[in-house]
C-alpha atoms as a PDB file:
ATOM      1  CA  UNK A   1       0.000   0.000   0.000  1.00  0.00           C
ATOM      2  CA  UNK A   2       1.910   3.415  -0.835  1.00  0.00           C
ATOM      3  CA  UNK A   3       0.345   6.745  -1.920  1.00  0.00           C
ATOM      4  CA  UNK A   4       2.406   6.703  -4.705  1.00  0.00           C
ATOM      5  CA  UNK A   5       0.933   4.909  -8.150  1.00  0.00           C
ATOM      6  CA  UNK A   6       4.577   3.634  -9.922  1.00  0.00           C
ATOM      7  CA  UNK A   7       5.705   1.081 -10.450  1.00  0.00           C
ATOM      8  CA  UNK A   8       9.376   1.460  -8.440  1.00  0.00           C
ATOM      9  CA  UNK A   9       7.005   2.420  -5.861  1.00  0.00           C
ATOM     10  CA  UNK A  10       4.600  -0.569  -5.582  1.00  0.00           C
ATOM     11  CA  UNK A  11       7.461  -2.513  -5.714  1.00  0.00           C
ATOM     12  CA  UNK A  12       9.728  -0.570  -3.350  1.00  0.00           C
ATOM     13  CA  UNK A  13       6.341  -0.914  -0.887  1.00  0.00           C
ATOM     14  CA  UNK A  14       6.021  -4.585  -1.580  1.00  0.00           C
ATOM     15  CA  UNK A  15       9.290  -5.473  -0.984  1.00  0.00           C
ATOM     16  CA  UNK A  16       9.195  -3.804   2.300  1.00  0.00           C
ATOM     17  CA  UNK A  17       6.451  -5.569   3.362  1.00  0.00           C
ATOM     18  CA  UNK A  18       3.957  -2.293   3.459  1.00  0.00           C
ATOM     19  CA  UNK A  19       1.075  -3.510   1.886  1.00  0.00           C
ATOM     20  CA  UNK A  20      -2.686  -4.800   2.208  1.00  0.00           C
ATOM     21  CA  UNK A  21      -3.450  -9.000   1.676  1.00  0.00           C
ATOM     22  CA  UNK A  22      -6.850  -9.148   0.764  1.00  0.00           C
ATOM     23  CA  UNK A  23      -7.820 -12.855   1.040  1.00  0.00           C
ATOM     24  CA  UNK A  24     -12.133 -13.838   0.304  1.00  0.00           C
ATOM     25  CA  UNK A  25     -14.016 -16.558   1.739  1.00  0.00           C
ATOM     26  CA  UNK A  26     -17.410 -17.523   1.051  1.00  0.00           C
ATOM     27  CA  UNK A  27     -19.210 -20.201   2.657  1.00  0.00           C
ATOM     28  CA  UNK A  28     -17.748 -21.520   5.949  1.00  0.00           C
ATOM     29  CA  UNK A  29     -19.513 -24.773   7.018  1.00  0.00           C
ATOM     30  CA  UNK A  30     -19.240 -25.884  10.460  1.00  0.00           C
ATOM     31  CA  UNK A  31     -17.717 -29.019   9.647  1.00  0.00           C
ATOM     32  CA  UNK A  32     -15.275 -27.029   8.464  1.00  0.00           C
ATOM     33  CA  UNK A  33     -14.368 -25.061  11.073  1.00  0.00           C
ATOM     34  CA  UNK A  34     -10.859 -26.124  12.468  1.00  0.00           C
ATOM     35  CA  UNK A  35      -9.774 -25.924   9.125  1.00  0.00           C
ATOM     36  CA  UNK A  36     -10.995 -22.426   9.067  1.00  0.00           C
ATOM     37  CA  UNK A  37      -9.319 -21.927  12.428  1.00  0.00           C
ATOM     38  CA  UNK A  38      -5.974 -23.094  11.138  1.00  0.00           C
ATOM     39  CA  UNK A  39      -5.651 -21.010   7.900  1.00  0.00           C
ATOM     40  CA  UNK A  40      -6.589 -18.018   9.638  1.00  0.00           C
ATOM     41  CA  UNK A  41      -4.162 -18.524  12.064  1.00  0.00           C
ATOM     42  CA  UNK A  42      -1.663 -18.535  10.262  1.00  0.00           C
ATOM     43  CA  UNK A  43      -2.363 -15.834   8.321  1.00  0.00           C
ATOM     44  CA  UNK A  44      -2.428 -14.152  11.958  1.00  0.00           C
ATOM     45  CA  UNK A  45       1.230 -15.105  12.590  1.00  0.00           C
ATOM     46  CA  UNK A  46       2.766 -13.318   9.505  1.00  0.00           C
ATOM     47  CA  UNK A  47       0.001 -10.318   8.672  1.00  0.00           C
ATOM     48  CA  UNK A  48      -1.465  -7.456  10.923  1.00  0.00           C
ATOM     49  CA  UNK A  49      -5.206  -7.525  11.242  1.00  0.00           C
ATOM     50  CA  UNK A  50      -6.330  -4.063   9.908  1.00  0.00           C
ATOM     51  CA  UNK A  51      -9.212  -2.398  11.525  1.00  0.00           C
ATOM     52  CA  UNK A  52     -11.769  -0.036   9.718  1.00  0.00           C
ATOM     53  CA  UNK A  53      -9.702   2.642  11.911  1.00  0.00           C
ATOM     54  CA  UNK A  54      -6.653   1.478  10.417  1.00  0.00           C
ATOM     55  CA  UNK A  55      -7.556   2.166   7.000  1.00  0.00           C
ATOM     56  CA  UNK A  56      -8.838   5.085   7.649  1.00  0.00           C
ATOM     57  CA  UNK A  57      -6.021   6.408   9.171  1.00  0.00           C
ATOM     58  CA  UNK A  58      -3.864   5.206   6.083  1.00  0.00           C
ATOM     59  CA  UNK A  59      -5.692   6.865   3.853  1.00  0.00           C
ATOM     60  CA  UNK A  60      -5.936  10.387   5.524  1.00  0.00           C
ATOM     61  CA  UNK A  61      -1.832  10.505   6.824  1.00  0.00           C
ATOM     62  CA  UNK A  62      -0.214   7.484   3.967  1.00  0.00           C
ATOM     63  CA  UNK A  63       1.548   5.882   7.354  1.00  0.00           C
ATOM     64  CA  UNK A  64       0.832   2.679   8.020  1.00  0.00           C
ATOM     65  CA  UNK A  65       1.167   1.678  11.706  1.00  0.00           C
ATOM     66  CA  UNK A  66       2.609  -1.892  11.997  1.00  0.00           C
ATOM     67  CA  UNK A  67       5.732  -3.255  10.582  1.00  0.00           C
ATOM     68  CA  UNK A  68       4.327  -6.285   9.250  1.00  0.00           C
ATOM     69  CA  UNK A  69       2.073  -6.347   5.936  1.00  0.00           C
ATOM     70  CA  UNK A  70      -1.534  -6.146   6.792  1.00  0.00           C
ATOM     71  CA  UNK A  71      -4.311  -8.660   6.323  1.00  0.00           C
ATOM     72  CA  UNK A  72      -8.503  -8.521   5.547  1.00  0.00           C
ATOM     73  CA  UNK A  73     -10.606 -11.714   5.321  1.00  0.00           C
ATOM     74  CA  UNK A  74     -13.499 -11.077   3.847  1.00  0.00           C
ATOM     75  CA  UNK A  75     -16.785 -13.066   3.749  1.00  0.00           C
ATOM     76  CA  UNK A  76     -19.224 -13.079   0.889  1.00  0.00           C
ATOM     77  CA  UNK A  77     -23.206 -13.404   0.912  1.00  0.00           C
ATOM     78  CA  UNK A  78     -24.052 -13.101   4.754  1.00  0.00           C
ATOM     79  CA  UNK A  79     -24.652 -16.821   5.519  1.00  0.00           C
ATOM     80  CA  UNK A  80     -25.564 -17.903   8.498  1.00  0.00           C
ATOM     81  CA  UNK A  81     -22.089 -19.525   9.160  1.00  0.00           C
ATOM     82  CA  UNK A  82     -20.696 -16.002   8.808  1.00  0.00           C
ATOM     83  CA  UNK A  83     -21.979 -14.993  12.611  1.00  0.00           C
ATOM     84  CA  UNK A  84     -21.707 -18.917  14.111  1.00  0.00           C
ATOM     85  CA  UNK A  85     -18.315 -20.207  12.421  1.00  0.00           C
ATOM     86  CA  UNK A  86     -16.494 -17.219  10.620  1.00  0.00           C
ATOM     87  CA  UNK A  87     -16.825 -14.886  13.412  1.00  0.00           C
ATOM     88  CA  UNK A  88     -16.075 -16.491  15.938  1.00  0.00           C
ATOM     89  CA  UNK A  89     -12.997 -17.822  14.560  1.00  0.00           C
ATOM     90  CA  UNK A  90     -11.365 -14.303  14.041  1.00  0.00           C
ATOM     91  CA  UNK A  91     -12.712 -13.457  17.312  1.00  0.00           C
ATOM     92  CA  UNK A  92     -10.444 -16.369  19.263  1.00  0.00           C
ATOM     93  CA  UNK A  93      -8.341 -15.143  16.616  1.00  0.00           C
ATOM     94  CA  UNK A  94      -8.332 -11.500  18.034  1.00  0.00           C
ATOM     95  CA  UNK A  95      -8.413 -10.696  13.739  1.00  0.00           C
ATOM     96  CA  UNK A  96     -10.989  -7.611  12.792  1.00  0.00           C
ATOM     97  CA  UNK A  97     -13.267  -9.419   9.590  1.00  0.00           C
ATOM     98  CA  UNK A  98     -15.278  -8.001   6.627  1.00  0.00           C
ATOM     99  CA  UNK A  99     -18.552  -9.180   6.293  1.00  0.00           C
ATOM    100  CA  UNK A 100     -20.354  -8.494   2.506  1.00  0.00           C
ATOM    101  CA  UNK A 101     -23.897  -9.131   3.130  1.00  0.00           C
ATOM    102  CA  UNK A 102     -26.236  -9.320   0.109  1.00  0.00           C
ATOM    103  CA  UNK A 103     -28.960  -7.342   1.749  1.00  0.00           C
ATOM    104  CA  UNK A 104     -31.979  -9.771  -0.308  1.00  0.00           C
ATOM    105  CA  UNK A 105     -30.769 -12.927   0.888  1.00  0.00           C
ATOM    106  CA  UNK A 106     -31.046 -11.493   4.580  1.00  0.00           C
ATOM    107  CA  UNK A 107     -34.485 -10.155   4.263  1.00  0.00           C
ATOM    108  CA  UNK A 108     -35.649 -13.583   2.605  1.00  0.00           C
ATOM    109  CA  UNK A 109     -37.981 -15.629   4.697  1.00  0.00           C
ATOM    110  CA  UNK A 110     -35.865 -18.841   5.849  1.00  0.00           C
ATOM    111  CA  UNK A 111     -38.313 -21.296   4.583  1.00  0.00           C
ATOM    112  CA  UNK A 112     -37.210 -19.470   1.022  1.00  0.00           C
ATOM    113  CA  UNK A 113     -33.909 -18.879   1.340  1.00  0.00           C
ATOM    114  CA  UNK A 114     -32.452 -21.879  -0.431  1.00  0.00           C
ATOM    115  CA  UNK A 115     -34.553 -21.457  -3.293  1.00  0.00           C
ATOM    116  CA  UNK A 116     -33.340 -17.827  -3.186  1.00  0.00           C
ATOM    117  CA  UNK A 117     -29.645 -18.775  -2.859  1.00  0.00           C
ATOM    118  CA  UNK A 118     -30.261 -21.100  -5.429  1.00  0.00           C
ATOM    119  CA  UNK A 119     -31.198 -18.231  -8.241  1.00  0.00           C
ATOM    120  CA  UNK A 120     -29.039 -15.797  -7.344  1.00  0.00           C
ATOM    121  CA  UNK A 121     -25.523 -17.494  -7.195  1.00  0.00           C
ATOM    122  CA  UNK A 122     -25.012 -18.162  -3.509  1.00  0.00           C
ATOM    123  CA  UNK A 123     -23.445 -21.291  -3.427  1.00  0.00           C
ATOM    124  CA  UNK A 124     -24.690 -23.643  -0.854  1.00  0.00           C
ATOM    125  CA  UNK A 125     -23.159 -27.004   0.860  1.00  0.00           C
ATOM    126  CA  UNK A 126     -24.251 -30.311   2.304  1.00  0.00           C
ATOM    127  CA  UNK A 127     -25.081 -29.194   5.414  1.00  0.00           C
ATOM    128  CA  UNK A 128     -26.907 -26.496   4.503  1.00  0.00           C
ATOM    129  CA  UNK A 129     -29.018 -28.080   2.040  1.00  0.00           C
ATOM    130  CA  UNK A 130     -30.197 -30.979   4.684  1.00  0.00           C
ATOM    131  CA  UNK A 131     -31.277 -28.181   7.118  1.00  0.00           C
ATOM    132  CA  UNK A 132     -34.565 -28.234   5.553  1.00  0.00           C
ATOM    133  CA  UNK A 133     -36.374 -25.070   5.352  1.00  0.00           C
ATOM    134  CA  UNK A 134     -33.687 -23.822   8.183  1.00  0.00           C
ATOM    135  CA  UNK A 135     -32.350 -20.352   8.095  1.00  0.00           C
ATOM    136  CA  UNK A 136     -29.157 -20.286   6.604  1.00  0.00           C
ATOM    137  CA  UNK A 137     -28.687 -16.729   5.714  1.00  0.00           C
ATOM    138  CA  UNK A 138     -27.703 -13.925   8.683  1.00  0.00           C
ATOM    139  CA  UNK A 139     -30.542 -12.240  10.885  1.00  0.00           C
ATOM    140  CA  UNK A 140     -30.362  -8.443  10.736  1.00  0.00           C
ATOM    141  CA  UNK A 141     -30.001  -9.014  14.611  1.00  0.00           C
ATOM    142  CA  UNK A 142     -26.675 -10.684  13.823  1.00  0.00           C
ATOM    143  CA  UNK A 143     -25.541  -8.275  11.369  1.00  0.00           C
ATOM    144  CA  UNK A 144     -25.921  -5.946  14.037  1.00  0.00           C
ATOM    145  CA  UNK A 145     -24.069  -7.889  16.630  1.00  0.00           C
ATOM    146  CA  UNK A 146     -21.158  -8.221  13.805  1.00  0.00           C
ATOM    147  CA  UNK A 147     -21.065  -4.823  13.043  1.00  0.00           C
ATOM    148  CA  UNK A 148     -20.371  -4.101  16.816  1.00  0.00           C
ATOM    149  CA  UNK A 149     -16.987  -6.758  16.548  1.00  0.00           C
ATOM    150  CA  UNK A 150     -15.917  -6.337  12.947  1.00  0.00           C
ATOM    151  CA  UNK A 151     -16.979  -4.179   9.438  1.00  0.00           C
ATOM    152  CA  UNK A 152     -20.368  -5.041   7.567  1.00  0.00           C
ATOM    153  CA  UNK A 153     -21.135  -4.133   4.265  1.00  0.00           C
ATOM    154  CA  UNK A 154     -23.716  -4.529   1.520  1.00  0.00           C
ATOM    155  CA  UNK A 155     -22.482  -6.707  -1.855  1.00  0.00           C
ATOM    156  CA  UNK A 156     -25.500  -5.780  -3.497  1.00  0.00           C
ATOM    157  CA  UNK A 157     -29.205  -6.680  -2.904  1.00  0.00           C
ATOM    158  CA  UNK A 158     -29.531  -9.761  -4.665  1.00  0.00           C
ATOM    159  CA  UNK A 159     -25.796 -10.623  -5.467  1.00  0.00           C
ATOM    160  CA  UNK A 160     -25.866  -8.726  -9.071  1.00  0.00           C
ATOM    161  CA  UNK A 161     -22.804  -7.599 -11.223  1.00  0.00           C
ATOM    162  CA  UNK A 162     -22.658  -4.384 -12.423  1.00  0.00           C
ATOM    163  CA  UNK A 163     -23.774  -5.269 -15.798  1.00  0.00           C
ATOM    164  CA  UNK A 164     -27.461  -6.386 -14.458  1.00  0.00           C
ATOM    165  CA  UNK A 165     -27.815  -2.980 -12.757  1.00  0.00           C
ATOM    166  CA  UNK A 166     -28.702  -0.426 -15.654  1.00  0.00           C
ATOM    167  CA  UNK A 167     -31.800   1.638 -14.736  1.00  0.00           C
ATOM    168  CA  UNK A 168     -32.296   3.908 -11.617  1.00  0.00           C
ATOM    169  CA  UNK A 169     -34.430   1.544 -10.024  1.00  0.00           C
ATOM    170  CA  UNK A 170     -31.785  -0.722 -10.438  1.00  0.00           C
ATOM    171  CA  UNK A 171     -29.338   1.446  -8.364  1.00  0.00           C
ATOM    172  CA  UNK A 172     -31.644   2.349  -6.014  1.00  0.00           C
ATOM    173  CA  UNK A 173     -32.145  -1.549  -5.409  1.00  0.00           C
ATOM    174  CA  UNK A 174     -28.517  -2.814  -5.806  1.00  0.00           C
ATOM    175  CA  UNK A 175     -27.324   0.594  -4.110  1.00  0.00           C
ATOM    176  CA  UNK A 176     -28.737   2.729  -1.967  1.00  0.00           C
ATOM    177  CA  UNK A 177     -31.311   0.309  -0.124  1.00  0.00           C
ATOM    178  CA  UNK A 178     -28.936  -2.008   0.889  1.00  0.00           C
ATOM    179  CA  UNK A 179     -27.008   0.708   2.916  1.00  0.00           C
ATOM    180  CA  UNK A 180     -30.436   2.455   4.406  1.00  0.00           C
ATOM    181  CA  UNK A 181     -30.963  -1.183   5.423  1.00  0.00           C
ATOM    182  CA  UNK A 182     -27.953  -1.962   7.053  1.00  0.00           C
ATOM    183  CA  UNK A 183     -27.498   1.315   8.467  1.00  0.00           C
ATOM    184  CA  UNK A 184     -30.811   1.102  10.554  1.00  0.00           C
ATOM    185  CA  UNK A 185     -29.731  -2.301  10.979  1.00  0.00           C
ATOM    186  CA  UNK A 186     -26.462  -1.216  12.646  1.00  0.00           C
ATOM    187  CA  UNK A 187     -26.743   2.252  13.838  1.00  0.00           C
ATOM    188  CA  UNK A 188     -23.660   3.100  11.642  1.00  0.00           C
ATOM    189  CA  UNK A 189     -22.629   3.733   8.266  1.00  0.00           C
ATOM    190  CA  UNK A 190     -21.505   1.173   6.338  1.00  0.00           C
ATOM    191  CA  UNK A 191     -18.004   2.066   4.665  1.00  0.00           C
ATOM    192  CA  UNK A 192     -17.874  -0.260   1.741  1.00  0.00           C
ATOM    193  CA  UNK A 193     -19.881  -1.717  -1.038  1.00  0.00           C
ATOM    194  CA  UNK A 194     -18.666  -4.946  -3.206  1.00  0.00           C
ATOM    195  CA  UNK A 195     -20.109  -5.832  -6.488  1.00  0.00           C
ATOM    196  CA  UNK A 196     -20.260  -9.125  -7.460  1.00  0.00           C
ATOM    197  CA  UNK A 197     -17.390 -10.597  -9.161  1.00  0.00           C
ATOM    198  CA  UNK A 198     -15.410  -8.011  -7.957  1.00  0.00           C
ATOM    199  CA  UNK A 199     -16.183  -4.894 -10.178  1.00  0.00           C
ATOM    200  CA  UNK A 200     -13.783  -2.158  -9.549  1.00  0.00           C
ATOM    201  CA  UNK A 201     -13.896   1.703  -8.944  1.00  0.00           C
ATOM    202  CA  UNK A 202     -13.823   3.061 -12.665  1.00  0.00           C
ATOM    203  CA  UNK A 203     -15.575   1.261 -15.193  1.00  0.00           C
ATOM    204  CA  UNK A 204     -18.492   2.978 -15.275  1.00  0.00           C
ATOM    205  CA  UNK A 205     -19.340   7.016 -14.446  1.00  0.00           C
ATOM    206  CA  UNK A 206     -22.653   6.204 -13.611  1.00  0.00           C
ATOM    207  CA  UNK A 207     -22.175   3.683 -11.283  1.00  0.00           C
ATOM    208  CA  UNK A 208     -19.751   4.849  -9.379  1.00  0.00           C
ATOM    209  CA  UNK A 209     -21.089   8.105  -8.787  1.00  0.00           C
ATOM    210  CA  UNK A 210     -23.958   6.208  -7.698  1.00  0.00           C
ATOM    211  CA  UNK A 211     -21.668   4.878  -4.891  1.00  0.00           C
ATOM    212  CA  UNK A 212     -20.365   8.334  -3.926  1.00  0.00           C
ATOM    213  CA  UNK A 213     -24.016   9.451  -3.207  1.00  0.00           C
ATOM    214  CA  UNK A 214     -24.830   6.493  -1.447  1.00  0.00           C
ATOM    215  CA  UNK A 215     -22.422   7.808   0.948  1.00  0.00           C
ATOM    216  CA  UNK A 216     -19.882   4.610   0.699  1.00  0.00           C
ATOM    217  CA  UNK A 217     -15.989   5.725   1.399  1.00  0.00           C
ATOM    218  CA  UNK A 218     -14.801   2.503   0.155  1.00  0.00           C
ATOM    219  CA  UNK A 219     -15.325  -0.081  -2.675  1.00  0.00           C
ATOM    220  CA  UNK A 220     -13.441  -3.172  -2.797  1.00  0.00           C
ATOM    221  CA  UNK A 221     -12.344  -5.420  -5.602  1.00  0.00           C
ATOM    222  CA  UNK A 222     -10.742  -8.252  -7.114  1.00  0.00           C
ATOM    223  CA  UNK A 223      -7.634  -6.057  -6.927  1.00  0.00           C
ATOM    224  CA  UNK A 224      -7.470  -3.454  -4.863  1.00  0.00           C
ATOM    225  CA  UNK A 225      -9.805  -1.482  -1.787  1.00  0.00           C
ATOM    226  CA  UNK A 226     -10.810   2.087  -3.415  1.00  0.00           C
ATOM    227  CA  UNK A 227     -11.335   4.999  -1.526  1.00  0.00           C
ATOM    228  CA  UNK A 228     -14.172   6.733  -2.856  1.00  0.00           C
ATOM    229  CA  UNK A 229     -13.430  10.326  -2.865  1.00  0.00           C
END
């Protein structure tokens, strides 16, 4: 991570360790959870867990605080797993996670929510599918105990790309209702936005100023976290 865009400079940074690791998870099953707990740990060991604060700060002064490189997980869809298994791994973990919730699959009633999952991409597993009518997708109670622990953030409504999104109803769907939803959910403001596949800042005028008056400060992406200015 440096303020400066060259290439001697990225590589200057990386070489010094001063940079960002990124790293995205989706489901987390709870049969999988020690395997969870071990890759995350060891991520732990080498990287810096980076707070919203954190980021923040690098982006208003260009210092970063801790001498080793720093580290994200993020977690995609808002499953259910992402408050019982994700969460509280990184919290034995003492590791600050990013949660992108796709606002839809929340408000979906559970008896629905695997057919919902089903048509809109969000990939499901074994144990999920013989829960049966179960909820398997977060309560807005849970995103607001997450956002108390760790950063939430809408990744769309209904999991869309930013080539399904073309009309102003779209945006104000994909866009702005996720974030009035989550903020009432949370009492906060939620920083970031994620489109799916990992869209980044720049491809499209419209959509990104869409962002801006959303009031999002961040938008992350297959390669990079944005700061919106």
């Amino acid at each position: 991570m440096t303020a400066h865009l060259t290439m001697s400079a990225h590589r200057d940074a990386l070489a010094a360790g001063r940079f960002l690791r990124v790293v995205n998870f989706h489901n987390t099953p709870r049969g999988q959870r020690d395997v969870l707990y071990d890759e995350l740990a060891r991520y732990a060991k080498r990287f810096a867990a980076v707070t919203l604060a954190e980021l923040d700060g690098f982006f208003a002064t260009g210092r970063w605080t801790s001498d080793r490189p720093g580290f994200v997980p993020v977690f995609y869809e808002g499953y259910r797993t992402c408050h019982d298994v994700a969460a509280a791994v990184c919290d034995e973990l003492g590791l600050a996670a990013w949660f992108a919730v796709c606002t839809g699959f929340v408000d979906t009633p559970p008896a629905e929510q695997e057919v919902y999952a089903r048509s809109h991409d969000i990939g499901l597993t074994a144990e999920e599918l013989a829960m049966r009518g179960e909820r398997i997708a977060l309560s807005w109670d849970e995103v607001a105990e997450l956002s108390r622990r760790h950063v939430v953030l809408p990744h769309t409504a209904s999991h869309a790309g930013i080539g399904d999104v073309g009309t102003d109803d779209d945006l104000e769907r994909e866009v702005f209702e996720p974030k009035r939803r989550m903020d009432a959910a949370t009492g906060q403001s939620a920083p970031a936005f994620v489109w799916l596949h990992g869209t980044q800042w720049g491809m499209s005028e419209r959509h990104d100023r869409a962002l801006q008056q959303a009031g999002y400060r961040y938008q992350i992406s297959n390669t990079m976290i944005h700061r919106i200015a």
